[in-house]
C-alpha atoms as a PDB file:
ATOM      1  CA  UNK A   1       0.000   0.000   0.000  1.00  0.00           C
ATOM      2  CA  UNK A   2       1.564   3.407  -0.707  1.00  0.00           C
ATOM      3  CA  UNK A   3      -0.377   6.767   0.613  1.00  0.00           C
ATOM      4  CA  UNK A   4      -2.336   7.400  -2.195  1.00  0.00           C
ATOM      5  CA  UNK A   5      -3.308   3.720  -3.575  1.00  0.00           C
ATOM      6  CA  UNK A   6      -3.457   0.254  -3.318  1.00  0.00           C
ATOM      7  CA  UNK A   7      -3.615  -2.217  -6.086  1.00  0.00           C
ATOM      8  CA  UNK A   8      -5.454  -5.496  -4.987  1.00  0.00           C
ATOM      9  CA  UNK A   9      -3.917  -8.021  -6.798  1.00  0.00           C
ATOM     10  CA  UNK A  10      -1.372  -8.685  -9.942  1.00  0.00           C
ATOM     11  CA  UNK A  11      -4.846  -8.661 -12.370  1.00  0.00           C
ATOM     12  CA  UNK A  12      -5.388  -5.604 -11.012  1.00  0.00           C
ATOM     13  CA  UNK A  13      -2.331  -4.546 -12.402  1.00  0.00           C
ATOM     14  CA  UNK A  14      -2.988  -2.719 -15.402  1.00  0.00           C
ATOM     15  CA  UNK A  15      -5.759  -0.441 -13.582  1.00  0.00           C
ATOM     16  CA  UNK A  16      -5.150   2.389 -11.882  1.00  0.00           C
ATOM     17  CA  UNK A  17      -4.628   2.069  -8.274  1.00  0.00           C
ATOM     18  CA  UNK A  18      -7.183   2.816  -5.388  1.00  0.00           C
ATOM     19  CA  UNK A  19      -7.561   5.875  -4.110  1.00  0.00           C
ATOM     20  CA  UNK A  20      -7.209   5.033  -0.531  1.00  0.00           C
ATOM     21  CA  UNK A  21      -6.818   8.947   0.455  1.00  0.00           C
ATOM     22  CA  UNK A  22     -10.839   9.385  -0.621  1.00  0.00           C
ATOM     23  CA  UNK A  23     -13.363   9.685   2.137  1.00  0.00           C
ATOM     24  CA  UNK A  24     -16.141   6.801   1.351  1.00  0.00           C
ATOM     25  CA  UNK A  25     -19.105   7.016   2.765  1.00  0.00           C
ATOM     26  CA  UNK A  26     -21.473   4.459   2.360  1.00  0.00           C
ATOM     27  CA  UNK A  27     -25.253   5.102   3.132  1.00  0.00           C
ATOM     28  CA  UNK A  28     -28.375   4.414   2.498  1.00  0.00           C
ATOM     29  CA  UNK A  29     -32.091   3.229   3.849  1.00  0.00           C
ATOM     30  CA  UNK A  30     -31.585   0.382   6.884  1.00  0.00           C
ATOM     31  CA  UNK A  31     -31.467  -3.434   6.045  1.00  0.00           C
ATOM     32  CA  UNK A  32     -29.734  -2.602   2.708  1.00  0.00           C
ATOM     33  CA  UNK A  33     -26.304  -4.416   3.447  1.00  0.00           C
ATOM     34  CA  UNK A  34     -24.314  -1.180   4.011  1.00  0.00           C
ATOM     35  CA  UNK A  35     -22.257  -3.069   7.000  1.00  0.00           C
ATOM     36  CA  UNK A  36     -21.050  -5.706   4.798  1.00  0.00           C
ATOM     37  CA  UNK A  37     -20.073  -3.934   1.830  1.00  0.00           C
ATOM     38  CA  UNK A  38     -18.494  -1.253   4.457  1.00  0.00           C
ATOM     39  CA  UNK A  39     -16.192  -4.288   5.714  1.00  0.00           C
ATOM     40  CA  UNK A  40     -15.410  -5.208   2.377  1.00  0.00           C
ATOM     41  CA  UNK A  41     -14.317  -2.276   1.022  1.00  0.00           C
ATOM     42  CA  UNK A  42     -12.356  -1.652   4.401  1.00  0.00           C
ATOM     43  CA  UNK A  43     -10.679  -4.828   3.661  1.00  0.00           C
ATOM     44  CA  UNK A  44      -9.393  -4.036  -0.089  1.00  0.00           C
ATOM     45  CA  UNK A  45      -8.667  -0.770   0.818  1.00  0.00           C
ATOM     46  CA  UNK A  46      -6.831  -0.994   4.196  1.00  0.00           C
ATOM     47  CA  UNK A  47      -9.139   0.923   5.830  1.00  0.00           C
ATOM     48  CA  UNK A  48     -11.332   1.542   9.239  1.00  0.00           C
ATOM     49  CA  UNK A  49     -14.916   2.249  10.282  1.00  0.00           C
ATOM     50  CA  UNK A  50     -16.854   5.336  11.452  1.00  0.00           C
ATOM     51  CA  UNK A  51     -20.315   4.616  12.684  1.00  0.00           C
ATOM     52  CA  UNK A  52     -22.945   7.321  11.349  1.00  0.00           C
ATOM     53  CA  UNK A  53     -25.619   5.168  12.406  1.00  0.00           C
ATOM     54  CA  UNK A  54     -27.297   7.076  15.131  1.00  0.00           C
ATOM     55  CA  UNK A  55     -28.755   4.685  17.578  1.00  0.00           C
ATOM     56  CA  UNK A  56     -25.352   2.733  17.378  1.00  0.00           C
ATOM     57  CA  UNK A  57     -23.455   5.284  19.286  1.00  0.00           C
ATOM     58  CA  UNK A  58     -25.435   3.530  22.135  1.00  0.00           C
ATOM     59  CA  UNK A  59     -23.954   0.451  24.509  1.00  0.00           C
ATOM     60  CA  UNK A  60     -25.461  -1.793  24.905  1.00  0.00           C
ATOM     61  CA  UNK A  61     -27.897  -1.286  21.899  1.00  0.00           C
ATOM     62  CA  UNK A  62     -26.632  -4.149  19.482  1.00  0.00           C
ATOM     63  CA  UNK A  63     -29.504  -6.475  18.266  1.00  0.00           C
ATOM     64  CA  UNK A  64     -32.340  -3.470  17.841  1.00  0.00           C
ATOM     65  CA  UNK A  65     -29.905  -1.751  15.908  1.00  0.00           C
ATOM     66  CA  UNK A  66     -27.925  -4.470  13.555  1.00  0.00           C
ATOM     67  CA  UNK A  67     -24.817  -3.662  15.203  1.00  0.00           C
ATOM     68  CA  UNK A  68     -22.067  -5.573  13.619  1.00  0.00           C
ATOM     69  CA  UNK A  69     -20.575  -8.049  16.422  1.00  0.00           C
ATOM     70  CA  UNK A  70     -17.070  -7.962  17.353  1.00  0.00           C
ATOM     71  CA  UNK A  71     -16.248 -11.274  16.629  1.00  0.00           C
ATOM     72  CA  UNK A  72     -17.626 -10.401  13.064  1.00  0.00           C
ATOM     73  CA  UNK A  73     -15.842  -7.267  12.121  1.00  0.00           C
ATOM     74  CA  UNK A  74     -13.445  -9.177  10.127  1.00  0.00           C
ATOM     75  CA  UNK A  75     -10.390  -7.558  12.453  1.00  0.00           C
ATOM     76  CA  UNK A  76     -10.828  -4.245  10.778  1.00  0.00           C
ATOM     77  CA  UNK A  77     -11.174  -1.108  13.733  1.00  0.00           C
ATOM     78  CA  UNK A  78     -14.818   0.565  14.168  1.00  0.00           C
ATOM     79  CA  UNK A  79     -15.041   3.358  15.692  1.00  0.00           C
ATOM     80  CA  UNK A  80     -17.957   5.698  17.246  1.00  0.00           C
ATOM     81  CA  UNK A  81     -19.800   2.521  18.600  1.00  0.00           C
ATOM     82  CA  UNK A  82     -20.427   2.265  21.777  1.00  0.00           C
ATOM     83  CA  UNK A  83     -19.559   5.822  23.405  1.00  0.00           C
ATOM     84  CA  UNK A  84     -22.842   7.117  24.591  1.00  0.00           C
ATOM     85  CA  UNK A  85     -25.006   5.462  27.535  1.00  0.00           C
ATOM     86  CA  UNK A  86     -28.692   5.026  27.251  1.00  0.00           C
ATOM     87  CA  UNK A  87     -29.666   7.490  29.493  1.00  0.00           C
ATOM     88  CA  UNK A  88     -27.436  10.245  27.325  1.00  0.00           C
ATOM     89  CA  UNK A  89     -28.944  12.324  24.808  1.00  0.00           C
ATOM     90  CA  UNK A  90     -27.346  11.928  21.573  1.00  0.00           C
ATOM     91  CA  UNK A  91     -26.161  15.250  19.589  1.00  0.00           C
ATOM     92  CA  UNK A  92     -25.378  15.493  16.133  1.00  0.00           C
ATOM     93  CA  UNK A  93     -23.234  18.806  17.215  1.00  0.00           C
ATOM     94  CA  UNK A  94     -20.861  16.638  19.651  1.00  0.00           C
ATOM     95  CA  UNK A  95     -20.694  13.710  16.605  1.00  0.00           C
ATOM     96  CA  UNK A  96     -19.596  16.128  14.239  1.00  0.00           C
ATOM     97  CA  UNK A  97     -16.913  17.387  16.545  1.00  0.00           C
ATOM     98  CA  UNK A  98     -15.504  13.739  17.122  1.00  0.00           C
ATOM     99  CA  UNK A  99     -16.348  11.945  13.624  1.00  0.00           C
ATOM    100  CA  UNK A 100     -14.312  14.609  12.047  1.00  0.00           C
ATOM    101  CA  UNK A 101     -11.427  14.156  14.917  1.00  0.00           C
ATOM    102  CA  UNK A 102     -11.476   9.961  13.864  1.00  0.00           C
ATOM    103  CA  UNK A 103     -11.435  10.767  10.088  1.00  0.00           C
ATOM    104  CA  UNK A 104      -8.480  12.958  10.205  1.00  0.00           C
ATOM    105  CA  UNK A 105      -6.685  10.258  12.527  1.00  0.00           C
ATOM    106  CA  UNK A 106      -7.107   7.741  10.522  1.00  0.00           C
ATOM    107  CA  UNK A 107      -6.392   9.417   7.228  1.00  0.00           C
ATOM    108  CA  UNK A 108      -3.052  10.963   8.811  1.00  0.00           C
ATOM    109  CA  UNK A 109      -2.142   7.135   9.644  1.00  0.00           C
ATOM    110  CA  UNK A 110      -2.120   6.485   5.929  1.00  0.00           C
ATOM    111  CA  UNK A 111      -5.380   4.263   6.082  1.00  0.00           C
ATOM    112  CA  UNK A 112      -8.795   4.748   4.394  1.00  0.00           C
ATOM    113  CA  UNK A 113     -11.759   6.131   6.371  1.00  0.00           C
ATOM    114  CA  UNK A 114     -14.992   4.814   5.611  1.00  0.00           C
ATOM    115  CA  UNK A 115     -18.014   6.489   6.725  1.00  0.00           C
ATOM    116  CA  UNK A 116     -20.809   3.712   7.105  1.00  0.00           C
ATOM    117  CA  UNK A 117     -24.688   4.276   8.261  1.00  0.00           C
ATOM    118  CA  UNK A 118     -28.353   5.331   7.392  1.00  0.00           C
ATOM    119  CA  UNK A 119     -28.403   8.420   9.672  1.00  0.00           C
ATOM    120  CA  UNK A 120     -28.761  11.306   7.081  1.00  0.00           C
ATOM    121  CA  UNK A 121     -27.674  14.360   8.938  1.00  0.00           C
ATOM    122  CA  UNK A 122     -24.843  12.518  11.024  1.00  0.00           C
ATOM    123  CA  UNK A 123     -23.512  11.544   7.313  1.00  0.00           C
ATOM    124  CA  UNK A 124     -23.583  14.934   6.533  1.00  0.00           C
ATOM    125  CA  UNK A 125     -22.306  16.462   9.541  1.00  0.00           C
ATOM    126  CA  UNK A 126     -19.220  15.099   8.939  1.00  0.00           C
ATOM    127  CA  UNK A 127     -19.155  16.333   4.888  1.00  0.00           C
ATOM    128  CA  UNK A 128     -20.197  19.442   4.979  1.00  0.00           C
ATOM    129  CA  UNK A 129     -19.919  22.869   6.694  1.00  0.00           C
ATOM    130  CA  UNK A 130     -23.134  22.836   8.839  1.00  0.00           C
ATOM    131  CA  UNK A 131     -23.277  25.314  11.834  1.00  0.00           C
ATOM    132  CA  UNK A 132     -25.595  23.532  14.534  1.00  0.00           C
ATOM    133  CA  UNK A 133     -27.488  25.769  16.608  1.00  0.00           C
ATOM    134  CA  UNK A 134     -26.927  25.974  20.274  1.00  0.00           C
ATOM    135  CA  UNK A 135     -29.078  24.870  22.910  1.00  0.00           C
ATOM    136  CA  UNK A 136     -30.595  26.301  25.360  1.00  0.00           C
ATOM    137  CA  UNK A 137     -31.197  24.227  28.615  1.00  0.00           C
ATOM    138  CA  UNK A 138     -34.410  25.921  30.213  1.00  0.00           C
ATOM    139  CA  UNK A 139     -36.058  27.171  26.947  1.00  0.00           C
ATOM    140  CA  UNK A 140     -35.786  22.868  26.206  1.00  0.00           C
ATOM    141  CA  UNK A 141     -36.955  21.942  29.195  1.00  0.00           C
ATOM    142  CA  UNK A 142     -40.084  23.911  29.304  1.00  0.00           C
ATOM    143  CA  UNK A 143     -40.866  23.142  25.896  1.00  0.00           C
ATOM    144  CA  UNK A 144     -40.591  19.312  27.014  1.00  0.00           C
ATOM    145  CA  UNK A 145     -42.580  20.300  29.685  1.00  0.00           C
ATOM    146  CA  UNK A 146     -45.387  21.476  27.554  1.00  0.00           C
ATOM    147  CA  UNK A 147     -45.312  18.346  25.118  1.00  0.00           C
ATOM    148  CA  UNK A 148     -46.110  16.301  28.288  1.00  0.00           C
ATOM    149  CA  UNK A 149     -48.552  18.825  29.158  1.00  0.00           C
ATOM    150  CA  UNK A 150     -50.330  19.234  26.200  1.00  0.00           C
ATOM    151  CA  UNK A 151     -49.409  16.914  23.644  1.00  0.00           C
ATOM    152  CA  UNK A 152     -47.205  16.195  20.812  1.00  0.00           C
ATOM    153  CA  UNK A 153     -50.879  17.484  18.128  1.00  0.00           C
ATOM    154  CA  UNK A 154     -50.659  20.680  20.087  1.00  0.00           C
ATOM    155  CA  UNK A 155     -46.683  21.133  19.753  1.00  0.00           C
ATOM    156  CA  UNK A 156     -46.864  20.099  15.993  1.00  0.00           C
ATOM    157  CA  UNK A 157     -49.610  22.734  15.775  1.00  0.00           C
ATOM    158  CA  UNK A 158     -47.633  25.593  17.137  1.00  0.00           C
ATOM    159  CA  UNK A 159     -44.757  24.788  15.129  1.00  0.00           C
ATOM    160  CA  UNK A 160     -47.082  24.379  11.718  1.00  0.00           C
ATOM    161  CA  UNK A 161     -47.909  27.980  12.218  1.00  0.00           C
ATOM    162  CA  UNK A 162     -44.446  29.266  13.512  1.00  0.00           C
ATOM    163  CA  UNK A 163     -42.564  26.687  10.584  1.00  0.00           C
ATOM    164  CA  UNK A 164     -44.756  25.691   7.887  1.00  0.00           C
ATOM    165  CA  UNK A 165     -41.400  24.422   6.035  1.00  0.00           C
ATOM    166  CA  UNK A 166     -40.480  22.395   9.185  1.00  0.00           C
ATOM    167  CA  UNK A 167     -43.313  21.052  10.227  1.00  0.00           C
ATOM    168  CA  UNK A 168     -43.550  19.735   6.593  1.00  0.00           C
ATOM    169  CA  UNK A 169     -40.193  17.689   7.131  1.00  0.00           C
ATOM    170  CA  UNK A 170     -40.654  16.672  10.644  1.00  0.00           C
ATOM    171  CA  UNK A 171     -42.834  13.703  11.458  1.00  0.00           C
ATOM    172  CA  UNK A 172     -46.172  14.853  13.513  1.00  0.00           C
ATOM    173  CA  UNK A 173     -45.503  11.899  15.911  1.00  0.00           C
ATOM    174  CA  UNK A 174     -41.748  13.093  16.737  1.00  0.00           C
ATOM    175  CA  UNK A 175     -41.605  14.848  19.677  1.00  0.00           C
ATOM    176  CA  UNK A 176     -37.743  15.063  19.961  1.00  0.00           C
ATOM    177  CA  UNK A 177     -37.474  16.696  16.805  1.00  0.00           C
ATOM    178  CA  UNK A 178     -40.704  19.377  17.028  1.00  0.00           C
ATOM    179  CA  UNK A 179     -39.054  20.503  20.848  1.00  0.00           C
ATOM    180  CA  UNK A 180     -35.835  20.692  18.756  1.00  0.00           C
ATOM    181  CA  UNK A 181     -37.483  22.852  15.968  1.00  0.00           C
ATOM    182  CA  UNK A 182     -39.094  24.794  18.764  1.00  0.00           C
ATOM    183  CA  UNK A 183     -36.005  25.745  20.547  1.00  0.00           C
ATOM    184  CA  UNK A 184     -34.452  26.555  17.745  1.00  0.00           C
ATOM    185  CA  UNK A 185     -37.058  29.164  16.208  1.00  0.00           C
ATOM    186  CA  UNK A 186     -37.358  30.650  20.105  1.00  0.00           C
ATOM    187  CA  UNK A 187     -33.476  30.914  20.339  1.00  0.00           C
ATOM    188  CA  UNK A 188     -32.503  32.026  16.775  1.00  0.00           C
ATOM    189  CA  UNK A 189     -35.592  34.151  16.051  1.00  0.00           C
ATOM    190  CA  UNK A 190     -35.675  32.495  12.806  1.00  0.00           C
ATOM    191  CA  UNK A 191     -36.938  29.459  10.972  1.00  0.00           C
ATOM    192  CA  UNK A 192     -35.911  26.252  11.856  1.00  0.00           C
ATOM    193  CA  UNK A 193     -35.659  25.284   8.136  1.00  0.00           C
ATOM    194  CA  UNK A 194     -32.595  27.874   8.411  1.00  0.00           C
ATOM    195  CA  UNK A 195     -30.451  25.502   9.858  1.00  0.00           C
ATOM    196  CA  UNK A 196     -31.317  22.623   7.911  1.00  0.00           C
ATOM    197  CA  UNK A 197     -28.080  21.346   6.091  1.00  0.00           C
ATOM    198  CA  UNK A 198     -28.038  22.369   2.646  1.00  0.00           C
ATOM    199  CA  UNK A 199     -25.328  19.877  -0.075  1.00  0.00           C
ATOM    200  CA  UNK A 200     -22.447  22.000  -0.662  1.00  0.00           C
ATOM    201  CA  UNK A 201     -19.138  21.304  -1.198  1.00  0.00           C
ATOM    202  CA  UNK A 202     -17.787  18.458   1.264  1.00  0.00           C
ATOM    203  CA  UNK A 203     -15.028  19.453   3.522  1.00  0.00           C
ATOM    204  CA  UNK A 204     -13.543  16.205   2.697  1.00  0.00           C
ATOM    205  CA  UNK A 205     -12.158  14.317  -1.185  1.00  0.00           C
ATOM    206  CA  UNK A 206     -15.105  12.314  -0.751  1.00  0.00           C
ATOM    207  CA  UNK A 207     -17.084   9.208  -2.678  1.00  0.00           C
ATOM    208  CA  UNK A 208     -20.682   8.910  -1.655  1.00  0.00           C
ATOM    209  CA  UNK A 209     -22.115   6.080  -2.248  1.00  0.00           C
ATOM    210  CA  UNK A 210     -25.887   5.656  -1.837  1.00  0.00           C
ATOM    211  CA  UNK A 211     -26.815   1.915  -1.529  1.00  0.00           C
ATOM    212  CA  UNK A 212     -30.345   0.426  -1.564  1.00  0.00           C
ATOM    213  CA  UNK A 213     -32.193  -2.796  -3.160  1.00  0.00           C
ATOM    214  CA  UNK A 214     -35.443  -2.943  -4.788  1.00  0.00           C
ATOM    215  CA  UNK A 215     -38.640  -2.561  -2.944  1.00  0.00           C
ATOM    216  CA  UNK A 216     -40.323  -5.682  -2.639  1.00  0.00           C
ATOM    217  CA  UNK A 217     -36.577  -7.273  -1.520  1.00  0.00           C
ATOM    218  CA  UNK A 218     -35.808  -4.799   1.153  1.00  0.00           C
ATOM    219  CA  UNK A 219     -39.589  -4.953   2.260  1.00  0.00           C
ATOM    220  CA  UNK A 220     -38.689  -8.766   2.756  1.00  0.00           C
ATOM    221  CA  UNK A 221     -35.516  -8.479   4.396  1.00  0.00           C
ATOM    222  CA  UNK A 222     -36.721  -5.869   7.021  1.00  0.00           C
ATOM    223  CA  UNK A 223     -39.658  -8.191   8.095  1.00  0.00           C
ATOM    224  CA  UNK A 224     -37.125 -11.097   8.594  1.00  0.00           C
ATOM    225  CA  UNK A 225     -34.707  -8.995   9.833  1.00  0.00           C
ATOM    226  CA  UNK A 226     -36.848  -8.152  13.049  1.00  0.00           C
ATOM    227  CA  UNK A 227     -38.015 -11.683  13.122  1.00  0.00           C
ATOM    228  CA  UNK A 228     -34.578 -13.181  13.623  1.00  0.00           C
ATOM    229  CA  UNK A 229     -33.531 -10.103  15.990  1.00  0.00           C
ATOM    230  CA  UNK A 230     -36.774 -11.099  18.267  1.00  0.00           C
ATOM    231  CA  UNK A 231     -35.547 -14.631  17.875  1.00  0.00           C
ATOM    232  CA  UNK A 232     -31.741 -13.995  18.752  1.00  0.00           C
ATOM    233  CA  UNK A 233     -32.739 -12.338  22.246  1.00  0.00           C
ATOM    234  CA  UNK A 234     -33.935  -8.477  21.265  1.00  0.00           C
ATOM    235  CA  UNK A 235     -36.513  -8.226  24.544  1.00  0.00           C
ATOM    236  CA  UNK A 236     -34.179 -10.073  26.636  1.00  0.00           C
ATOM    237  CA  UNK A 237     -32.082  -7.290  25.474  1.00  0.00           C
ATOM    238  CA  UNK A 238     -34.408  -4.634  26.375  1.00  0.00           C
ATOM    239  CA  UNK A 239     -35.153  -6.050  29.698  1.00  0.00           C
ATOM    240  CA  UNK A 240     -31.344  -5.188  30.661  1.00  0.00           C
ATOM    241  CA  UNK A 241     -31.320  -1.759  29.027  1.00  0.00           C
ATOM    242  CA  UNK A 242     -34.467  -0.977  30.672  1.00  0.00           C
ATOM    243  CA  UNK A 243     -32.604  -1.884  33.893  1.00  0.00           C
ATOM    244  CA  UNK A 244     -29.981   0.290  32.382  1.00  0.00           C
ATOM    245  CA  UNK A 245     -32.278   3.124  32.348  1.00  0.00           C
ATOM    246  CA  UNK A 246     -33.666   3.220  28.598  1.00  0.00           C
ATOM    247  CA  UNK A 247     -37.066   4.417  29.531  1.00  0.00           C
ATOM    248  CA  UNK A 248     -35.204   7.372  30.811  1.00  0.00           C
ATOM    249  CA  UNK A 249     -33.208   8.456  27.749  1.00  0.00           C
ATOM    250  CA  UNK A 250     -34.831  10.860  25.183  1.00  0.00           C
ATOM    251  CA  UNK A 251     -33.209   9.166  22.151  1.00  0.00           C
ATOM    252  CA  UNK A 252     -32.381   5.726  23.166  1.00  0.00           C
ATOM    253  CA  UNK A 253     -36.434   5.029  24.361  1.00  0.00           C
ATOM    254  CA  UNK A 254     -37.398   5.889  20.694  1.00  0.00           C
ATOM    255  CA  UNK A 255     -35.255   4.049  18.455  1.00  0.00           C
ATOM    256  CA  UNK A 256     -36.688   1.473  15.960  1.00  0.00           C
ATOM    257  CA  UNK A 257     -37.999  -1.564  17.881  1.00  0.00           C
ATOM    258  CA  UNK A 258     -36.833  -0.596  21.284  1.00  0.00           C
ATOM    259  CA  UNK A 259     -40.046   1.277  21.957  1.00  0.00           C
ATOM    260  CA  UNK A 260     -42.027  -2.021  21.073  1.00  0.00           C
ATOM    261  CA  UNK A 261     -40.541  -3.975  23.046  1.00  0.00           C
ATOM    262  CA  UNK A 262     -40.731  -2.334  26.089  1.00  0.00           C
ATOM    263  CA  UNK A 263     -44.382  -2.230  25.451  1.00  0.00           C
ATOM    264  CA  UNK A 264     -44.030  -6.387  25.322  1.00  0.00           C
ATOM    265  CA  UNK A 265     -42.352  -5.443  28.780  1.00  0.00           C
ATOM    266  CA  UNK A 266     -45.272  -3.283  29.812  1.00  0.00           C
ATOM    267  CA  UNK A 267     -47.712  -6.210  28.836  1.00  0.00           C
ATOM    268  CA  UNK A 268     -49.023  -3.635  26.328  1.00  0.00           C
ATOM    269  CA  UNK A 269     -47.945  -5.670  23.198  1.00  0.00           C
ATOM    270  CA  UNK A 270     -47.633  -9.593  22.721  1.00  0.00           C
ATOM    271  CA  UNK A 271     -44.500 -10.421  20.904  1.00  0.00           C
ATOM    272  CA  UNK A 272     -45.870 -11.240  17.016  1.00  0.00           C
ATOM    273  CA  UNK A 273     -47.600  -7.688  17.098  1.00  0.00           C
ATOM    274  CA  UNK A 274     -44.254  -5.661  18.228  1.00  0.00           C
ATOM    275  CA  UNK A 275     -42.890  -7.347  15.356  1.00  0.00           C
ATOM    276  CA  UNK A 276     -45.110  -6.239  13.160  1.00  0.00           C
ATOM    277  CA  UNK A 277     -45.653  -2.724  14.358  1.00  0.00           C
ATOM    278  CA  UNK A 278     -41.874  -2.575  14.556  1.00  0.00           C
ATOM    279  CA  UNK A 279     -42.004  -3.717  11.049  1.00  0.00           C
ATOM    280  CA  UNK A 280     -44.014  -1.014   9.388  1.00  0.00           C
ATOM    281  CA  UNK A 281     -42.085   1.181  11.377  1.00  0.00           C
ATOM    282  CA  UNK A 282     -39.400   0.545  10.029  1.00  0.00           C
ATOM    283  CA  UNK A 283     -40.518   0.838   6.152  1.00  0.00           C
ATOM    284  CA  UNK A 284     -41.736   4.320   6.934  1.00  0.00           C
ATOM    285  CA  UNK A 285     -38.050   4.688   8.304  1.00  0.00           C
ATOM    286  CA  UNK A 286     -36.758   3.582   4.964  1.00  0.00           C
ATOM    287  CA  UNK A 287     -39.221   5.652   3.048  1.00  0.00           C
ATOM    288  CA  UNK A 288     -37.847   9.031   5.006  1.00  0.00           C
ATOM    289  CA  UNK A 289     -34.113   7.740   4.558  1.00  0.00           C
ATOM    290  CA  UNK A 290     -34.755   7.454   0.629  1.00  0.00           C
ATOM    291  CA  UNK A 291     -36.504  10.985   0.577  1.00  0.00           C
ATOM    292  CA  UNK A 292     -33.171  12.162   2.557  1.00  0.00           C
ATOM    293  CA  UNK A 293     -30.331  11.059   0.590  1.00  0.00           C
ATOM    294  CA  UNK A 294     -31.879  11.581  -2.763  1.00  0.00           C
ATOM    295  CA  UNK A 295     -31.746  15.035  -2.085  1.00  0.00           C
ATOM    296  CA  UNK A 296     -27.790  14.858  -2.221  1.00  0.00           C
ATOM    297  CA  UNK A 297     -26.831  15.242  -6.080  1.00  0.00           C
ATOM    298  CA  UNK A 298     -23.323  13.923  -5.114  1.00  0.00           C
ATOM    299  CA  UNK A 299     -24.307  10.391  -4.327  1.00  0.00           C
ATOM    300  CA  UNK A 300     -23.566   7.498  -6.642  1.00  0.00           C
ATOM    301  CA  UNK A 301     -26.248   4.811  -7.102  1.00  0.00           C
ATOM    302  CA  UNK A 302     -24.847   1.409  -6.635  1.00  0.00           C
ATOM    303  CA  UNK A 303     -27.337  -1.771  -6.347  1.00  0.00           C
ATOM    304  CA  UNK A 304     -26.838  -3.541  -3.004  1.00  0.00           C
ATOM    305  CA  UNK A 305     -28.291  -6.800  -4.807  1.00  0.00           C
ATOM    306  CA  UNK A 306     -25.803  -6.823  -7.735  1.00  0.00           C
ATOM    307  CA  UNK A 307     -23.191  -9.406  -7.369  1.00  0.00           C
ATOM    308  CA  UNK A 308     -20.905  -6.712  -8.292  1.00  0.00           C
ATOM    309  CA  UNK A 309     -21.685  -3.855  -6.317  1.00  0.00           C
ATOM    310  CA  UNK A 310     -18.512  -4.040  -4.525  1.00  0.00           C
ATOM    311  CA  UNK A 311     -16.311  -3.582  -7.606  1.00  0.00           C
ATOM    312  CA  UNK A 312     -19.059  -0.947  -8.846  1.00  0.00           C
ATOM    313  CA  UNK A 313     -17.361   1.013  -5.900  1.00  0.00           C
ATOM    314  CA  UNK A 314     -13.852  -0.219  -6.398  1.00  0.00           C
ATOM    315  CA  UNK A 315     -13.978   0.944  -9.603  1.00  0.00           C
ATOM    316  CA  UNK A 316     -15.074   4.716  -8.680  1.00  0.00           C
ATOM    317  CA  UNK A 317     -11.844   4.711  -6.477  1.00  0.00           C
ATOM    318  CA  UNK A 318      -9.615   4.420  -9.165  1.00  0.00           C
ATOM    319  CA  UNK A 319      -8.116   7.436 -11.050  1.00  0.00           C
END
């Protein structure tokens, strides 16, 4: 490996090497395989892991959210798993900060950084030059106070008529996000939509790569992808993060799946139904990831299904 390439093997040879000093990031809707083609390509290219998967940052939160095992990361280094507890409350401001710090180290140690997860802005937080608004600790608090008071309908209300632009990109259920918007407006004095990331020119040499499957296929995977999480322990996993303190974490409680099974916990929901709810949950999920990433002109399409997909990306690295 030299600093700027590698060259796989001696068929290879009359290609132009790999650009191991690119940024990759791979993204795309959940369930689409972006873990294993992230290990792959971190094994041509000499390279290591960043987590921009959200919910990952969590301990402790490994079956719910896909997390790649140790024993099954192939020996390459992941980093950003792991460093937040479940009571925390996770902050795209504080992952930019740090995701940036770990691409820079690794990339000064001569090895490729590669950027894997579904989490739109946390991908983008580390590409671009976003300015996250500050927070403000009482103005928060109260407007918690008043979702718990009033409601989430009469939040979502205030913030159609304060944010019609917002409250056409935040989901009505999402609590967490309409406080955020909120806080924001009542802070800045201007529209939340203002500090909505906006493609520009990445602060990084970058290759985005924006993986997903057909439809019907990822619809299929997703269902027994929850199934065989359920199966491999996912409530018994709840049942210790709930004595972890789950319930009392703002983002940790919410993620995908977590929040129906500690309704099986709460003898609210029998098992097959969290699975299903959990489920159609998670299509919606996919449906809002899509809408996200297809807003970003500089991603490359690649087909997670194609027995070639990982030399489709290979092959954008060279030159």
């Amino acid at each position: 490996m030299t600093r700027h390439g590698v060259t796989a093997d001696s068929s290879e040879a009359d290609s132009p090497p790999l650009r191991t000093d690119r940024l990759v990031v791979v993204a795309g809707p959940t369930g689409t395989g972006k873990s294993d083609l992230g290990l792959d390509l971190a094994q041509r290219l000499d390279g290591e892991i960043v987590n921009a998967d959200s919910m990952q940052l969590y301990q402790g939160m490994d079956i719910g959210t896909a997390k790649v095992p140790p024993d099954r990361r192939r020996g390459v280094p992941h980093h950003l798993l792991d460093v937040l507890d479940v009571r925390q409350t996770a902050s795209v401001a504080a992952y930019q900060r740090q995701a940036r710090a770990v691409v820079d180290d690794i990339r000064a140690r001569g090895h490729a950084a590669i950027v894997v997860g579904g989490s739109g802005l946390y991908v983008q937080a580390i590409l671009d030059e976003i300015d996250f608004p500050a927070t403000d600790p009482e103005v928060r608090a109260r407007l918690q106070a008043e979702l718990d008071e009033f409601g989430i309908a009469a939040l979502f209300h205030r913030l159609q008529t304060a944010d019609p632009a917002s409250a056409g990109v935040i989901e009505p259920g999402n609590g967490r996000r309409i406080v955020r918007a909120l806080e924001v407006i009542e802070i800045t004095g201007r529209p939340f939509t203002a500090s909505l990331p906006r493609p520009g020119p990445p602060r990084y040499d970058a290759l985005l790569v924006r993986l997903d499957r057909d439809s019907s296929e990822l619809d299929a995977r997703l269902e027994g992808r929850v199934r065989s999480m359920v199966a491999t322990g996912f409530l018994d996993e709840v049942r210790e993060l709930e004595a972890a303190g789950i319930r009392d974490g703002l983002t940790a409680s919410r993620a995908l799946g977590y929040r129906q099974m500690l309704a099986v916990l709460d003898g609210n929901l029998d098992s097959e139904q969290a699975i299903i709810d959990t489920t159609v949950a998670t299509r919606r999920f996919v449906r809002r990831q899509r809408s996200w990433f297809r807003r970003d002109t500089r991603m490359v399409d690649v087909d997670a299904g194609a027995p070639d997909a990982l030399d489709r990306v290979l092959g954008l690295l060279r030159g």
